[in-house]
Each structure stands twice: as C-alpha cells, then as structure tokens.
Protein backbone atom coordinates (compact mmCIF):
# COMPACT_ATOMS: atom_id res chain seq x y z
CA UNK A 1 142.61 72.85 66.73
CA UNK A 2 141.39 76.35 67.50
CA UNK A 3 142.59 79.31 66.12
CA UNK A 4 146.30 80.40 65.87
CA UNK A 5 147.18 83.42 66.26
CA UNK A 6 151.00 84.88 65.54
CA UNK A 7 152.27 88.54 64.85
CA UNK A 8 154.87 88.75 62.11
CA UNK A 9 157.02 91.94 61.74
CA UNK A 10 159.54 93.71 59.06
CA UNK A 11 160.54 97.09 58.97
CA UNK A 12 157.46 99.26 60.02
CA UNK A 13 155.15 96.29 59.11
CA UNK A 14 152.91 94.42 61.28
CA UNK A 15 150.66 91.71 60.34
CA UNK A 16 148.57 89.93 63.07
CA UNK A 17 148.20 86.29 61.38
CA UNK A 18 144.91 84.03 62.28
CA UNK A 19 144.91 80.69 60.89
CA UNK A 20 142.15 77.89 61.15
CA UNK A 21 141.48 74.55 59.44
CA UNK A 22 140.37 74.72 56.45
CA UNK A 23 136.00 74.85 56.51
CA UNK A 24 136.10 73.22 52.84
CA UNK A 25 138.24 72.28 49.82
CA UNK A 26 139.00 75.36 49.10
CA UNK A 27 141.30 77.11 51.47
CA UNK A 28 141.59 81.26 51.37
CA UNK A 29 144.67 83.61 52.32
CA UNK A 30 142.56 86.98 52.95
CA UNK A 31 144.49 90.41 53.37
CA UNK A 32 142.70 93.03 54.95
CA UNK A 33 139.32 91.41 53.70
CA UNK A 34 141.40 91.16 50.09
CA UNK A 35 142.20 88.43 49.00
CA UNK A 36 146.53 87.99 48.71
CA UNK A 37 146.45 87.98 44.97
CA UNK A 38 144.33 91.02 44.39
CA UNK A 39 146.28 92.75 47.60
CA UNK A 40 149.71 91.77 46.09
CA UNK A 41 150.20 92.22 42.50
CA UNK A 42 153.48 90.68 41.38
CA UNK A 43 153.91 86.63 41.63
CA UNK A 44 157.28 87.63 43.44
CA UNK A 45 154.80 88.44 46.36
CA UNK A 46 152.52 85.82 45.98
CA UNK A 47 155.55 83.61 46.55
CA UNK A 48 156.57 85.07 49.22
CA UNK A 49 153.37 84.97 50.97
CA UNK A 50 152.77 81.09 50.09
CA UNK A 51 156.70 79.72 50.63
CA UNK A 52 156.06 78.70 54.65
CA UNK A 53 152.68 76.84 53.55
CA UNK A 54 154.27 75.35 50.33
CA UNK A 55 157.48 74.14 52.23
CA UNK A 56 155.58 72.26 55.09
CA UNK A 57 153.56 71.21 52.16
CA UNK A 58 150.09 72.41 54.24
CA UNK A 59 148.75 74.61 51.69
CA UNK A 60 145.48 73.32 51.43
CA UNK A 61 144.73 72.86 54.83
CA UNK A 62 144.15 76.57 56.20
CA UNK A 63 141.98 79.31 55.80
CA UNK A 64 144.20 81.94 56.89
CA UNK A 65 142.89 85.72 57.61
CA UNK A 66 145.42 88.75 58.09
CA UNK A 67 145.19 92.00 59.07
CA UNK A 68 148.26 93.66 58.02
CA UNK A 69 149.51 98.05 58.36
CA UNK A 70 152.19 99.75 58.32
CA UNK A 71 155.71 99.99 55.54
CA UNK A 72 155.04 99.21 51.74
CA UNK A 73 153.65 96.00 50.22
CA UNK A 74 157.35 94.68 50.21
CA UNK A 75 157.81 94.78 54.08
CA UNK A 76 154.13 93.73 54.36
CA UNK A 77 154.52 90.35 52.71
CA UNK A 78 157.74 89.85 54.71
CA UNK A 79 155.48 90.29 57.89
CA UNK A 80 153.09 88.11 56.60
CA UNK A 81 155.67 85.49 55.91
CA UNK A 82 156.63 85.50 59.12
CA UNK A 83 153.88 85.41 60.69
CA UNK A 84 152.29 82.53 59.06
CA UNK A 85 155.75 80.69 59.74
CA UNK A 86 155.29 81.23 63.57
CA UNK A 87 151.73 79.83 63.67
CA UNK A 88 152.84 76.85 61.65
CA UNK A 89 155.94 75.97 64.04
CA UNK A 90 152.66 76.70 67.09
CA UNK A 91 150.55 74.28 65.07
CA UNK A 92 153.56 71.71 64.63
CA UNK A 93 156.70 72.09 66.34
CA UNK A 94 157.99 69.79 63.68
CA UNK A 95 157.37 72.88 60.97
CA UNK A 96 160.49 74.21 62.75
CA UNK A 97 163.16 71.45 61.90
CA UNK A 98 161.96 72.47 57.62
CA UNK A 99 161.50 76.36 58.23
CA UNK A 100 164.31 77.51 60.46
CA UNK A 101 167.16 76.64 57.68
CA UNK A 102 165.35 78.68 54.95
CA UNK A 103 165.44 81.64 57.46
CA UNK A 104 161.96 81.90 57.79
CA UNK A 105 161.21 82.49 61.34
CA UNK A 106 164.68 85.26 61.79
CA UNK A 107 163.03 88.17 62.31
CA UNK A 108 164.88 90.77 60.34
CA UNK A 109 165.75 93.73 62.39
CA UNK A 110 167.17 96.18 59.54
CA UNK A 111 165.11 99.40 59.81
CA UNK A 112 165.43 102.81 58.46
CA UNK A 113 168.06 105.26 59.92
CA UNK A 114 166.91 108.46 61.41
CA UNK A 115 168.23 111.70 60.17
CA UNK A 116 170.37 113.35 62.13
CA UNK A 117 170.18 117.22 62.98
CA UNK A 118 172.57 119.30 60.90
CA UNK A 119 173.14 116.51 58.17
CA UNK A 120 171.00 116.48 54.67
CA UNK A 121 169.99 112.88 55.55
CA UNK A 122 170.76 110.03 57.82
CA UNK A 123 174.54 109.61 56.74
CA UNK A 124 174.90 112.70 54.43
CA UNK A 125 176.63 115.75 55.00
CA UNK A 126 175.81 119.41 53.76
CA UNK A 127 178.28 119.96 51.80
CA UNK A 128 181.71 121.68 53.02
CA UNK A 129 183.86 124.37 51.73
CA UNK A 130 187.56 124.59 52.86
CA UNK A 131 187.50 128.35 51.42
C-alpha cells in the first residue's frame, strides 16, 4: 500500500489527510508538523481525531500526517475526522459498512450565514420605531 491521500472538510476547514503504514511500533498522528495532542488541547478533540481509527480498530497501524487551515480547532478536528474516515473506507471498502452508521463520512454542510446589507447581522434587524 502506497500512500492515501483524502481531503476532509467542515465549515471553513480543510485538512488534506496522508496516511501510510506504519514504519515501526509506534504509529504518529502529526498536525501541521505538531503532533495531535500538543495541536489539540482538550481530550474531547483528541477523541474526535482518533474515533475513525479506534472504530475500525486500526489505530496502530498508520502513521498519518495532516496539513490542516482554515475555521477554529473545533471545525479543524471535524475535517480531520473526516478525512481520515475517507482514506480508511479507500484503504478498505469494508471500513464503510462500521463508519457510515456513526455518521462519519456525511460531510456536514452547515456554514456561517452572510450578513445581509441593511440588517445588524445575518438574521437581525436594526431596530424599528413605529413613531
């Protein structure tokens, strides 16, 4: 197996995933030469960024390297998530029949409204006086 490569989106974050085999018993999740748990500081994002690798139960077979931009560190782990999903379901279409009912490889398409001219914000109105 060569490298996979996958692209993983949420919000205004992209994260271009590479994954490999593992080189030796100790495999690495690096985030923009970081690695995940100094990038991410709560476990809520560690988990997030390990859940497609725990639930195919293939955690310790991949060095994985992503370069992530864009959004916050919420959105960014989302990508990530994704993306690593979609290389495992490349890697093993199997992967799909575990992932796809945890919702892992829907991409979510909620973004931010724009503002609209003559409003305060997207949905909010100056305010209005009858008299």
């Amino acid at each position: 197996m060569s490298i996979l490569h996958s692209l993983g989106r949420r919000k205004t974050a992209v994260a271009r995933v590479y994954m490999k085999p593992a080189a030796k018993s100790t495999p690495t999740i690096t985030v923009n030469n970081r690695d995940y748990k100094e990038y991410f500081g709560t476990e809520a994002l560690h988990y997030k960024v390990e859940q497609p690798l725990r639930l195919v139960e293939s955690f310790e077979k991949y060095d994985i390297k992503v370069n992530v931009n864009g959004g916050g560190i919420t959105g960014q782990a989302e990508a990530i998530r994704l993306g690593i999903s979609r290389a495992l379901c490349e890697e093993n279409p199997e992967n799909r029949l575990v992932l796809k009912p945890e919702g892992l490889l829907t991409r979510d398409p909620r973004m931010v409204e724009r503002k609209k001219f003559g409003q305060k914000k997207a949905r909010k109105r100056f305010q209005f006086s009858k008299r």
